[in-house]
Every structure is written in C-alpha cells, then in structure tokens.
PDB file of N, CA and C in Angstrom:
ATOM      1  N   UNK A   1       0.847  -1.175   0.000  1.00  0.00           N
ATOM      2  CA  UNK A   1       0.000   0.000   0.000  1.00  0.00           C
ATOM      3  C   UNK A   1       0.900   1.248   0.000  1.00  0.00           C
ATOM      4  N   UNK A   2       0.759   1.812  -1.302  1.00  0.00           N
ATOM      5  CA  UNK A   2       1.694   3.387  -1.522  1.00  0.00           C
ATOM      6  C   UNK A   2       1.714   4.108   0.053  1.00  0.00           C
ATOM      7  N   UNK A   3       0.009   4.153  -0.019  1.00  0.00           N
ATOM      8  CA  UNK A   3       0.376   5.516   1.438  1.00  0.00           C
ATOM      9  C   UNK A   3       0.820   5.207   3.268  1.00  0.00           C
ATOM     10  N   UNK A   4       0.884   3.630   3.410  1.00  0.00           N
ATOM     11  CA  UNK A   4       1.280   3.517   4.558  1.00  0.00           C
ATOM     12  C   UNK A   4       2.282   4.053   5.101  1.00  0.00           C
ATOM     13  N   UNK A   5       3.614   3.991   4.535  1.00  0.00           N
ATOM     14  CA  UNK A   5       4.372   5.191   5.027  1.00  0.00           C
ATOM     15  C   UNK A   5       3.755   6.238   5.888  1.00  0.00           C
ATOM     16  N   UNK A   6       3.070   7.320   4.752  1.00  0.00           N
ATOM     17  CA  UNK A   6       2.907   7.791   5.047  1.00  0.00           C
ATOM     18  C   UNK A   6       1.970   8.127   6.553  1.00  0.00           C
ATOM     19  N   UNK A   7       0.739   7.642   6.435  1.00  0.00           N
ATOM     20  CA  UNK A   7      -0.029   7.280   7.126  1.00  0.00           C
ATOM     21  C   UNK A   7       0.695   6.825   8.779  1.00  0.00           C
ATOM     22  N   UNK A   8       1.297   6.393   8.457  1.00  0.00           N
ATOM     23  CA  UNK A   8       2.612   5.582  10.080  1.00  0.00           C
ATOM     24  C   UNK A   8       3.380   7.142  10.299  1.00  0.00           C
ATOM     25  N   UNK A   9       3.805   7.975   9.363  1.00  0.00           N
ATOM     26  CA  UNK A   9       4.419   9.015  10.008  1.00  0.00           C
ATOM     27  C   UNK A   9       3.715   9.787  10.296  1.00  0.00           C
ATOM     28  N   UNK A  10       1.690  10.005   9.317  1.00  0.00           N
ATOM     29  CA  UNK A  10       1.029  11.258  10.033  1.00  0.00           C
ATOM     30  C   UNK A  10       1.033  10.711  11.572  1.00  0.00           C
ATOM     31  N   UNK A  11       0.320   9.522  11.551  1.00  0.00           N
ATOM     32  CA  UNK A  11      -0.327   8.902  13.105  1.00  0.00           C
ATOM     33  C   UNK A  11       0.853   9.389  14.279  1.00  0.00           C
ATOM     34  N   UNK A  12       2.631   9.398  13.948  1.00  0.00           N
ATOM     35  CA  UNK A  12       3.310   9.210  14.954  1.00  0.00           C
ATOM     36  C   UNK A  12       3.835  11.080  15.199  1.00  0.00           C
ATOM     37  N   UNK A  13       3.338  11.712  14.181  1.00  0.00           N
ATOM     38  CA  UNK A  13       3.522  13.324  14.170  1.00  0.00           C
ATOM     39  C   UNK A  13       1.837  13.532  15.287  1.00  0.00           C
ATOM     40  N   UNK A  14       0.861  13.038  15.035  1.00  0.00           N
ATOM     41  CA  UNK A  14      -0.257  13.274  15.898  1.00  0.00           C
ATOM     42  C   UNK A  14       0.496  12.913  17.227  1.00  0.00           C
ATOM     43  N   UNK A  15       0.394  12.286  17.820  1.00  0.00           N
ATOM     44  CA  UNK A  15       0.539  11.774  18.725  1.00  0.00           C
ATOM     45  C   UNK A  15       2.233  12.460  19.575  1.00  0.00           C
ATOM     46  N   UNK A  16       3.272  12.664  18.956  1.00  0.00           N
ATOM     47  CA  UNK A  16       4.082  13.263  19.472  1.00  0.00           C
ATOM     48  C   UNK A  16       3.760  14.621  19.937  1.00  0.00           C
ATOM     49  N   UNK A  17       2.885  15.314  19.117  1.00  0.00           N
ATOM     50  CA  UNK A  17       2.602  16.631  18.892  1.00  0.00           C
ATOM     51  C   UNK A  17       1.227  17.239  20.311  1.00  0.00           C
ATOM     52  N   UNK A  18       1.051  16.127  20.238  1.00  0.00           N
ATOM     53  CA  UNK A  18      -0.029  16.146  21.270  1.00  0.00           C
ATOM     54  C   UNK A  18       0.214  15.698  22.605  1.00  0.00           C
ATOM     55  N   UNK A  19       1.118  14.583  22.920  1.00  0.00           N
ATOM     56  CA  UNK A  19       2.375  14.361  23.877  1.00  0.00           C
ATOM     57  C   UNK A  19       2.831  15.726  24.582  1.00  0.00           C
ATOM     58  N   UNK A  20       3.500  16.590  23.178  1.00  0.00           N
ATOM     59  CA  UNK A  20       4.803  17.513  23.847  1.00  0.00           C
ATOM     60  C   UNK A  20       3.394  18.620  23.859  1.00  0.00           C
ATOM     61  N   UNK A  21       2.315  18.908  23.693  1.00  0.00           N
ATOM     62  CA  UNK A  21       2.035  20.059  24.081  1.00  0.00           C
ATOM     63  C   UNK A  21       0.988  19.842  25.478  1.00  0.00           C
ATOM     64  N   UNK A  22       1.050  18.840  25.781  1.00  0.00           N
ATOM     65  CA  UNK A  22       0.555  18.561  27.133  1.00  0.00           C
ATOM     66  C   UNK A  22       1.745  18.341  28.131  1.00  0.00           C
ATOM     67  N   UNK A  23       2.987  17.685  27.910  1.00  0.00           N
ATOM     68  CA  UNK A  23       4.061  17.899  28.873  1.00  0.00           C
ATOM     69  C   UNK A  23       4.229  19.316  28.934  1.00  0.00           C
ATOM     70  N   UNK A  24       4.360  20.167  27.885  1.00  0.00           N
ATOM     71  CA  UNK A  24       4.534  21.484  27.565  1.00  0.00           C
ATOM     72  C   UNK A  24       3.842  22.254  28.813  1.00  0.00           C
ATOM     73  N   UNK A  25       2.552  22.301  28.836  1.00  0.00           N
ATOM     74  CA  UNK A  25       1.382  22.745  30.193  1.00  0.00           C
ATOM     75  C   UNK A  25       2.239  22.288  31.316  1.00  0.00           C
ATOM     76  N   UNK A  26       3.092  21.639  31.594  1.00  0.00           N
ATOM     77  CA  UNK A  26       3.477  21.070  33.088  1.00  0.00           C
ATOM     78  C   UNK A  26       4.922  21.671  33.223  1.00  0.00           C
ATOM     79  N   UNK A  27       5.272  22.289  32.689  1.00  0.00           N
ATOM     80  CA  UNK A  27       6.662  22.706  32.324  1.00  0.00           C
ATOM     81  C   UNK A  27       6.230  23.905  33.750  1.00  0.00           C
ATOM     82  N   UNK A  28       8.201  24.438  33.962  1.00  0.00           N
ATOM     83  CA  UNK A  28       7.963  25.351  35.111  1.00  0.00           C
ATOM     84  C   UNK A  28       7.000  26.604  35.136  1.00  0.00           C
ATOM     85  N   UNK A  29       7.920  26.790  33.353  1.00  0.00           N
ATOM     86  CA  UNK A  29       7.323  28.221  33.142  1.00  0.00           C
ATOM     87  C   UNK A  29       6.523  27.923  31.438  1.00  0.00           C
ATOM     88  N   UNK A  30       5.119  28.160  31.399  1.00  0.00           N
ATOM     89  CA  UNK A  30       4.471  27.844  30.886  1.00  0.00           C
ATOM     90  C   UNK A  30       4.277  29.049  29.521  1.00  0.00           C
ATOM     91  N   UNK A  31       4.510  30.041  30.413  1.00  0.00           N
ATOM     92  CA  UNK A  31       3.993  31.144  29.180  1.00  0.00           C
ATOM     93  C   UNK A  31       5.187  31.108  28.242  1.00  0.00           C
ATOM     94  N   UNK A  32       6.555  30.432  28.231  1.00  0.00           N
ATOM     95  CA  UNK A  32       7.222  30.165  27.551  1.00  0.00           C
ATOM     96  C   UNK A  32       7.456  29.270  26.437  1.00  0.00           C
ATOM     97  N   UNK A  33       6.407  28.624  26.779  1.00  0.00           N
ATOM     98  CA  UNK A  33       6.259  27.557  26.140  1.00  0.00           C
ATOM     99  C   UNK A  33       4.737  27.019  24.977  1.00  0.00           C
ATOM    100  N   UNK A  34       3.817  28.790  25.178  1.00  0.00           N
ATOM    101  CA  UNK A  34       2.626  29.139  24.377  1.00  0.00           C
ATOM    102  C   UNK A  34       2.704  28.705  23.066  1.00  0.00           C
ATOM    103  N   UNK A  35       3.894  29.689  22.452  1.00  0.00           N
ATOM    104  CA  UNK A  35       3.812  29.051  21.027  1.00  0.00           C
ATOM    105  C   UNK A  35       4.093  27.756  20.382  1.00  0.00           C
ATOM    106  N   UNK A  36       5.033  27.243  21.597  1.00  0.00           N
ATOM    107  CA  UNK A  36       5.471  25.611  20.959  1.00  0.00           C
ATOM    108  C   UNK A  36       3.801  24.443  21.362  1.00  0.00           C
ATOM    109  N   UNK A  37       3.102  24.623  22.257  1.00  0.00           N
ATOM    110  CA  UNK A  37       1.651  24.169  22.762  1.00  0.00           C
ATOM    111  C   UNK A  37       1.028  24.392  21.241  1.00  0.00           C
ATOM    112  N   UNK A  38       1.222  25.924  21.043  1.00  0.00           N
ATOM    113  CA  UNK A  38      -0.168  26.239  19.918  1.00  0.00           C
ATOM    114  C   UNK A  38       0.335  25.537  18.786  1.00  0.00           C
ATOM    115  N   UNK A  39       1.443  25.615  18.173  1.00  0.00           N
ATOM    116  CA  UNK A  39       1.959  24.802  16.837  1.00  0.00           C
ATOM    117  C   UNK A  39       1.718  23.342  17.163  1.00  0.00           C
ATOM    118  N   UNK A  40       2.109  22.567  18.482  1.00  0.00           N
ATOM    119  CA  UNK A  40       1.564  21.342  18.630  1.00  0.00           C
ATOM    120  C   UNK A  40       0.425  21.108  18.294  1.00  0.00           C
ATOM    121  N   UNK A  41      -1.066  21.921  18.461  1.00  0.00           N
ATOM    122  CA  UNK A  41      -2.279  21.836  18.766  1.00  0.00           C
ATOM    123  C   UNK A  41      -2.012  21.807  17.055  1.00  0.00           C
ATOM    124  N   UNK A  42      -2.072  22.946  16.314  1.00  0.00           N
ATOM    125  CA  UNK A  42      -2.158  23.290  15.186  1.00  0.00           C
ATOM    126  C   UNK A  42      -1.800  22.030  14.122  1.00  0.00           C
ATOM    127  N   UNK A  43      -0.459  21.565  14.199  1.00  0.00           N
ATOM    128  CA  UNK A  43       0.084  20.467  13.583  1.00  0.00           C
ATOM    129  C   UNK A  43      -0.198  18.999  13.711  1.00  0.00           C
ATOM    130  N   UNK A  44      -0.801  18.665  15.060  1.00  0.00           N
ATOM    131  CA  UNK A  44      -1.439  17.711  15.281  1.00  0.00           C
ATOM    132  C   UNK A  44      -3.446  17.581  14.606  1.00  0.00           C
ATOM    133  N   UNK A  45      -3.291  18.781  14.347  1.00  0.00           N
ATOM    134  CA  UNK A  45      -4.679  18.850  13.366  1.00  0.00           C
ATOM    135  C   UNK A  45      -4.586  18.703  12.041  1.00  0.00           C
ATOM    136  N   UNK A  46      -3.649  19.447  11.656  1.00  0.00           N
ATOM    137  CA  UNK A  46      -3.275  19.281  10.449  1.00  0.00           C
ATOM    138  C   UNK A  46      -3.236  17.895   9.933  1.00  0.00           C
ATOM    139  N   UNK A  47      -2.125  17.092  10.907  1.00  0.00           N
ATOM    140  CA  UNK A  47      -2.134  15.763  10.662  1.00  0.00           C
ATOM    141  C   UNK A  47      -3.027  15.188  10.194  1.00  0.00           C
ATOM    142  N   UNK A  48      -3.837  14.892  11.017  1.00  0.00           N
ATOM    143  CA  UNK A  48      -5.159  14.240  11.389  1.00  0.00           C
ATOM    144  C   UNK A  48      -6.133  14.253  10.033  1.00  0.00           C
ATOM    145  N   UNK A  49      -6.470  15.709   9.880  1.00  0.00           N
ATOM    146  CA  UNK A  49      -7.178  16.046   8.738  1.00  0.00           C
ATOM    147  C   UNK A  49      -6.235  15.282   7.542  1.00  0.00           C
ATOM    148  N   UNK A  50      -4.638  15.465   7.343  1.00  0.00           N
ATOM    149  CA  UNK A  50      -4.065  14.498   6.119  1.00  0.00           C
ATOM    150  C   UNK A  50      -4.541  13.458   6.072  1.00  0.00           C
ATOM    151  N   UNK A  51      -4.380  12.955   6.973  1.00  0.00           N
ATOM    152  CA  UNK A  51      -4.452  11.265   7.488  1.00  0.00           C
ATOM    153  C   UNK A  51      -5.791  11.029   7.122  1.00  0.00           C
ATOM    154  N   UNK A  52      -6.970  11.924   7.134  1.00  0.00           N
ATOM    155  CA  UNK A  52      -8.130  11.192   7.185  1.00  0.00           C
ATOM    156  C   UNK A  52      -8.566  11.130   5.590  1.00  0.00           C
ATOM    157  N   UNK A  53      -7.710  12.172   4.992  1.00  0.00           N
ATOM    158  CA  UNK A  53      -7.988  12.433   3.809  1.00  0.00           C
ATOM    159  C   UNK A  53      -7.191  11.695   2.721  1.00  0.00           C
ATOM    160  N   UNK A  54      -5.714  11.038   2.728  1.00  0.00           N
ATOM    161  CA  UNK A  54      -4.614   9.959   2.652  1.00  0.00           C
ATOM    162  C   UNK A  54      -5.535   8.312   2.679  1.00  0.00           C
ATOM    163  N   UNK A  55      -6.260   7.910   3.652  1.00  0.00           N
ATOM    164  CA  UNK A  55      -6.725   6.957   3.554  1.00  0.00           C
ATOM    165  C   UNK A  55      -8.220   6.551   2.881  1.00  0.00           C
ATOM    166  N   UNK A  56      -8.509   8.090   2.170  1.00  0.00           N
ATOM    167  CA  UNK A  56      -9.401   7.524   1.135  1.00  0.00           C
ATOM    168  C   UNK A  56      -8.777   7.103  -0.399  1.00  0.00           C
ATOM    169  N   UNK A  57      -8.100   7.234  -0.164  1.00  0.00           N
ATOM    170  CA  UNK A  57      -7.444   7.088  -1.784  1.00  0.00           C
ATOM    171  C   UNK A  57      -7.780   8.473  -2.607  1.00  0.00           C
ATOM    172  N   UNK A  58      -7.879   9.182  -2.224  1.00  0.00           N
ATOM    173  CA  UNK A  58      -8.286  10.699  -2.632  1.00  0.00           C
ATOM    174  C   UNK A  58      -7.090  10.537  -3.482  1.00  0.00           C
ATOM    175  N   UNK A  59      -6.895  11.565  -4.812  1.00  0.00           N
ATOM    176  CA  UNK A  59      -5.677  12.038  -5.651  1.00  0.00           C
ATOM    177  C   UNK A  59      -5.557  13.164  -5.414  1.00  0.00           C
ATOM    178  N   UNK A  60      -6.042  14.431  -5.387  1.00  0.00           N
ATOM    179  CA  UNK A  60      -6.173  15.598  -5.389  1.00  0.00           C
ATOM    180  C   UNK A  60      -5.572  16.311  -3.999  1.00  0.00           C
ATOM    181  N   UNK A  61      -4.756  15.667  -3.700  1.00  0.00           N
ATOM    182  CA  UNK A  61      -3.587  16.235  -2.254  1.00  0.00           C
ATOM    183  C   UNK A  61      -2.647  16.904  -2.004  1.00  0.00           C
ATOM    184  N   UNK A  62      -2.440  17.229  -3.277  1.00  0.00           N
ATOM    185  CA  UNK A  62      -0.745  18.109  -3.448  1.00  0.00           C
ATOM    186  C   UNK A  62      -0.805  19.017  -2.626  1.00  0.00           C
ATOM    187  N   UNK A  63      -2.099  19.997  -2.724  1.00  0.00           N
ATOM    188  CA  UNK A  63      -2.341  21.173  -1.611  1.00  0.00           C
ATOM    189  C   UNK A  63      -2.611  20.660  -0.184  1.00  0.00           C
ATOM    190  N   UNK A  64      -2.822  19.619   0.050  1.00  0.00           N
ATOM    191  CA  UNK A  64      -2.870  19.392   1.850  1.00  0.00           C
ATOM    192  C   UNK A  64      -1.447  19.012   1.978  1.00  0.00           C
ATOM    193  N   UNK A  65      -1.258  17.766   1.575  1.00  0.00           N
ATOM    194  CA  UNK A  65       0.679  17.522   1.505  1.00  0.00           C
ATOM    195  C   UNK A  65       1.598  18.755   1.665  1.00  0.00           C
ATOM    196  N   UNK A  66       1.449  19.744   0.784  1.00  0.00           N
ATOM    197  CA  UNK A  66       2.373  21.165   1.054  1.00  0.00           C
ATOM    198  C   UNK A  66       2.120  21.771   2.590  1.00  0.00           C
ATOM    199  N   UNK A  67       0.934  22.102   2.669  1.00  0.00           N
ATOM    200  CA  UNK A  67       0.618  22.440   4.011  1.00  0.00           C
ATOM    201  C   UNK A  67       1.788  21.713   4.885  1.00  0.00           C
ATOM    202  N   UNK A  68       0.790  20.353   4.787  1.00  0.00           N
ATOM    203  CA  UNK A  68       1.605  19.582   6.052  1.00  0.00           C
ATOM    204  C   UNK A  68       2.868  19.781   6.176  1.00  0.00           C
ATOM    205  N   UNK A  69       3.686  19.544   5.561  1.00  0.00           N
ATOM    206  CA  UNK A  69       5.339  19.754   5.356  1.00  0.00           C
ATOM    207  C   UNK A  69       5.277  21.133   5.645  1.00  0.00           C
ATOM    208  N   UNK A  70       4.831  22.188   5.427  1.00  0.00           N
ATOM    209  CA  UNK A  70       4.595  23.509   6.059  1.00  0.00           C
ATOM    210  C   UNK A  70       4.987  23.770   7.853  1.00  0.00           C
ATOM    211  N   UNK A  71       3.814  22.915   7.545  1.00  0.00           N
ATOM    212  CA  UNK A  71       2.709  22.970   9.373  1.00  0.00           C
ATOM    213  C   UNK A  71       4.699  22.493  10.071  1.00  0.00           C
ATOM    214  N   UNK A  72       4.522  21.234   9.585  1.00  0.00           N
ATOM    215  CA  UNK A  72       5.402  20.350  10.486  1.00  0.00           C
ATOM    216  C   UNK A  72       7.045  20.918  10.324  1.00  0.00           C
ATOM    217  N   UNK A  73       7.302  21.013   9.647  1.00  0.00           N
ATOM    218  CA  UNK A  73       8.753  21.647   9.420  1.00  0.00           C
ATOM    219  C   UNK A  73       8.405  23.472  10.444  1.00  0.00           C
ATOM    220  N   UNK A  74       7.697  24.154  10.678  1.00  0.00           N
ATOM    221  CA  UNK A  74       7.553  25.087  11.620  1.00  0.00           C
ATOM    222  C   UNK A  74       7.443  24.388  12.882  1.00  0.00           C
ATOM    223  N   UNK A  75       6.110  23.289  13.415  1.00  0.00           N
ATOM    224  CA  UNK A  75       6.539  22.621  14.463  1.00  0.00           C
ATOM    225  C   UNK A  75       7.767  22.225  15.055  1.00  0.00           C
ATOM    226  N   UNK A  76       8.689  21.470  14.234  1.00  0.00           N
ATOM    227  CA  UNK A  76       9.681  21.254  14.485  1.00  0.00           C
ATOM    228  C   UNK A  76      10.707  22.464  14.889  1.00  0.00           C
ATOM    229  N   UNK A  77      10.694  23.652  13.999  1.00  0.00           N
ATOM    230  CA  UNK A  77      11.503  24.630  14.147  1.00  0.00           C
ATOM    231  C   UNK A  77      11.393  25.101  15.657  1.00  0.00           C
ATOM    232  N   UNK A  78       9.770  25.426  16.245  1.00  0.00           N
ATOM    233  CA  UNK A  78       9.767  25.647  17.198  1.00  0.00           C
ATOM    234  C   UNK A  78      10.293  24.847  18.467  1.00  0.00           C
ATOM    235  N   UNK A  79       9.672  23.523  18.079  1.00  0.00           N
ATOM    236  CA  UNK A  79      10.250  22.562  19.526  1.00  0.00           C
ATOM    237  C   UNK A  79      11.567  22.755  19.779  1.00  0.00           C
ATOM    238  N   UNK A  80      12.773  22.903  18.137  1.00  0.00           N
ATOM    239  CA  UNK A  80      13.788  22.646  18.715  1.00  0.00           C
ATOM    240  C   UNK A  80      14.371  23.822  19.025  1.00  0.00           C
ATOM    241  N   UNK A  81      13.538  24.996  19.732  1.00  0.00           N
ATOM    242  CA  UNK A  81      14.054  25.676  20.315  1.00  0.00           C
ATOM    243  C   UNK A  81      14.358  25.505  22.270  1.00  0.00           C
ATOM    244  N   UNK A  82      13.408  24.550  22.325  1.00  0.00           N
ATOM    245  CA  UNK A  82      13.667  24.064  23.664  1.00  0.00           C
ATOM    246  C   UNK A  82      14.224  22.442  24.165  1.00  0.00           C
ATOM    247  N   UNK A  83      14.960  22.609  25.316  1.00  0.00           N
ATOM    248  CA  UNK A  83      15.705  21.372  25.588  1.00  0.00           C
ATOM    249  C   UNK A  83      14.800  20.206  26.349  1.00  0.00           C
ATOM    250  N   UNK A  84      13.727  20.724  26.538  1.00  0.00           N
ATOM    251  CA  UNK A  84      12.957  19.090  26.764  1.00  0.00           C
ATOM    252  C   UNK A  84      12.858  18.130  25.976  1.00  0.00           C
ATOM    253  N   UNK A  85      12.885  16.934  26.536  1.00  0.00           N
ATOM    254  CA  UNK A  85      13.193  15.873  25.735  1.00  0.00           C
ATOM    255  C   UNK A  85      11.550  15.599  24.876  1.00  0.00           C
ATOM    256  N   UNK A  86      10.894  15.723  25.295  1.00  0.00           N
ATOM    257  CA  UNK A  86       9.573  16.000  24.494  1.00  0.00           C
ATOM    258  C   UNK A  86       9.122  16.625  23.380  1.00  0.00           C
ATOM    259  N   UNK A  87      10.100  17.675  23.491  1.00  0.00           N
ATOM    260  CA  UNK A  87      10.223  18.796  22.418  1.00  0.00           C
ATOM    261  C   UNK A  87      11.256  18.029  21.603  1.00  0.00           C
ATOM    262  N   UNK A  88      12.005  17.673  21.650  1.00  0.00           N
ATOM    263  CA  UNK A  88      13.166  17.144  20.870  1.00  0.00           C
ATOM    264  C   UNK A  88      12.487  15.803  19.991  1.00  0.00           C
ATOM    265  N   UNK A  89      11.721  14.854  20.316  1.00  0.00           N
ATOM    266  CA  UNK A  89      11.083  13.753  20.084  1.00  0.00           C
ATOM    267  C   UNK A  89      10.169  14.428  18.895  1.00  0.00           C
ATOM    268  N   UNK A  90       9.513  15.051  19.465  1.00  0.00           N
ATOM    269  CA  UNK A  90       8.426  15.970  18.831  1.00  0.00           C
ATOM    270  C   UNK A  90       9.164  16.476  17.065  1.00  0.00           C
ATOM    271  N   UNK A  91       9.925  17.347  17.487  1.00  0.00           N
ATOM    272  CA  UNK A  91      10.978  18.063  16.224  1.00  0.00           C
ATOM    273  C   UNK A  91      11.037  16.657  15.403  1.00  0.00           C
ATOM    274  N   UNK A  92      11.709  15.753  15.885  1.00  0.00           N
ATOM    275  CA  UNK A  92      12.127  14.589  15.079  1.00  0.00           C
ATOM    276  C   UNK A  92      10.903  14.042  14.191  1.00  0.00           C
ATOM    277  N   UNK A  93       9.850  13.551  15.292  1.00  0.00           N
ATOM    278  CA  UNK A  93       8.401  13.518  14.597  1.00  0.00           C
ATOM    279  C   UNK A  93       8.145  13.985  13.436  1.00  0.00           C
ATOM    280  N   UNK A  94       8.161  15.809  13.538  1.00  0.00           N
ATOM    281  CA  UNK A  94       7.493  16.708  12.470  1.00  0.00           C
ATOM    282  C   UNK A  94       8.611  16.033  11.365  1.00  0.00           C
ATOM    283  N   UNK A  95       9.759  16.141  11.688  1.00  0.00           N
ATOM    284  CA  UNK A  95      10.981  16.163  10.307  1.00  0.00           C
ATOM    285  C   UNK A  95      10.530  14.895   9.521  1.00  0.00           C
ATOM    286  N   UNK A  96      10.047  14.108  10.614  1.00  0.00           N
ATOM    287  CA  UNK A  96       9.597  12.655   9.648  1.00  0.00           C
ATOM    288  C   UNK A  96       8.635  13.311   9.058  1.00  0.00           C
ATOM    289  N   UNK A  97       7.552  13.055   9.544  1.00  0.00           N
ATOM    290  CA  UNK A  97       6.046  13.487   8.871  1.00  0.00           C
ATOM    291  C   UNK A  97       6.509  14.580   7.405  1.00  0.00           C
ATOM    292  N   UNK A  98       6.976  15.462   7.827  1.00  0.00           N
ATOM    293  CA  UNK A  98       7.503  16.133   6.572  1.00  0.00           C
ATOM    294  C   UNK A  98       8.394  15.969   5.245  1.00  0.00           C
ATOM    295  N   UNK A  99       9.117  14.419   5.900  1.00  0.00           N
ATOM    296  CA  UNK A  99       9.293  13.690   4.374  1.00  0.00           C
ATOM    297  C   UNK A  99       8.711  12.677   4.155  1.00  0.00           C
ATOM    298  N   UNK A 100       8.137  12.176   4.821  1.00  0.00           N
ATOM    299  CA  UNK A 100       6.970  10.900   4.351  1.00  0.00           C
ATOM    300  C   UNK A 100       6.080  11.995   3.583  1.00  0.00           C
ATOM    301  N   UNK A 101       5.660  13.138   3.797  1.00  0.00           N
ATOM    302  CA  UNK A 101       4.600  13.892   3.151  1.00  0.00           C
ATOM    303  C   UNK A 101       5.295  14.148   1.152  1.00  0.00           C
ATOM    304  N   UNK A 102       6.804  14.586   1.587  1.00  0.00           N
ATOM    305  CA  UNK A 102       7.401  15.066   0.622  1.00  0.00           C
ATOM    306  C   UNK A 102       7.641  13.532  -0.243  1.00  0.00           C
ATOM    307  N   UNK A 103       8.232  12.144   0.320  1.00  0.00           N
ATOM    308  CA  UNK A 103       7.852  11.082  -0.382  1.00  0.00           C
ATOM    309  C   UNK A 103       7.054  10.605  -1.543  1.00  0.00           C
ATOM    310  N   UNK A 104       5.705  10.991  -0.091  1.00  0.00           N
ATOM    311  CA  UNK A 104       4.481  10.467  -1.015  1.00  0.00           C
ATOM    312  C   UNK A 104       4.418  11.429  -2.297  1.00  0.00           C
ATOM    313  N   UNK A 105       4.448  12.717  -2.249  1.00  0.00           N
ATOM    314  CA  UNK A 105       4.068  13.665  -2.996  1.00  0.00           C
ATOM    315  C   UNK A 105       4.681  13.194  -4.734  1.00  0.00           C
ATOM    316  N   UNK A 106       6.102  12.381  -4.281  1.00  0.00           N
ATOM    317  CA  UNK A 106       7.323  12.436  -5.426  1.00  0.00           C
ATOM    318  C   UNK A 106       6.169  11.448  -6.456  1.00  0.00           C
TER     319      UNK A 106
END
C-alpha cells in the first residue's frame, strides 16, 4: 500500500505533537512555552485532517501535503528551540512526517 508510510508518520507526528504540548502545560514556566503548545495543537490537526484524507485514496492532495510539510517543518523549528526531551522527540516527529509527506508527494 503506496500511502502507509505515510499514514505511520502522520499517526506518529499526531501523537508526538499532542504528547509535547501537554508535557509542555506542566513545564515550570508555561507562558514560555505558548507558542510551541499552539503549533503542537495546530500540527497535530493538520495531521489528522491528512491522514483522514490519505486513507481515502483521494488524488487531489498536493495542496494538503504542502501544508503539512509547512505545518510540520515550523513545528519542528519551534520545539527545537527548547531542551525538553519532548520537544526534541516531537521536532524529530514533524521532520519525519515532513518527508513521508514530501515522499508520497514524489
């Protein structure tokens, strides 16, 4: 199946993304950590919506695919501005998701 790849990296970009922006809330200082929460929230939607739209066999994706690699390559930028290991997991996540996206696209 072409899109499993993909599909295995949206599911593990959801789920990291949603991970680090709930460890994120428990962190010392929280208001520091707003924008990396909101891009989690944001990118973990994004996902989701790919993913749901990837497993119809839809063709017409080039414009959600760009997004995503968008969304997630900024996620990432942000996490790896901080040294939690959550955030770091997370970054790695998006970088996947963003070439499984760029993959599929080829």
């Amino acid at each position: 199946m072409r899109n499993e790849r993909l599909i295995h990296a949206l599911g593990n970009c959801i789920n990291h993304c949603n991970y680090c922006a709930d460890a994120c809330l428990g962190e010392e200082n929280v208001k520091m950590m707003v924008d990396c929460i909101r891009t989690d929230r944001v990118c973990a939607e994004v996902c989701s919506t790919v993913n749901q739209v990837i497993i119809t066999n839809f063709k017409n994706v080039q414009g959600l695919l760009d997004y995503c690699i968008e969304i997630c390559e900024a996620c990432a930028k942000e996490c790896e501005k901080h040294e939690h290991q959550h955030c770091k997991d997370c970054a790695k996540a998006c970088r996947e998701c963003a070439e499984a996206c760029r993959n599929y696209a080829a």
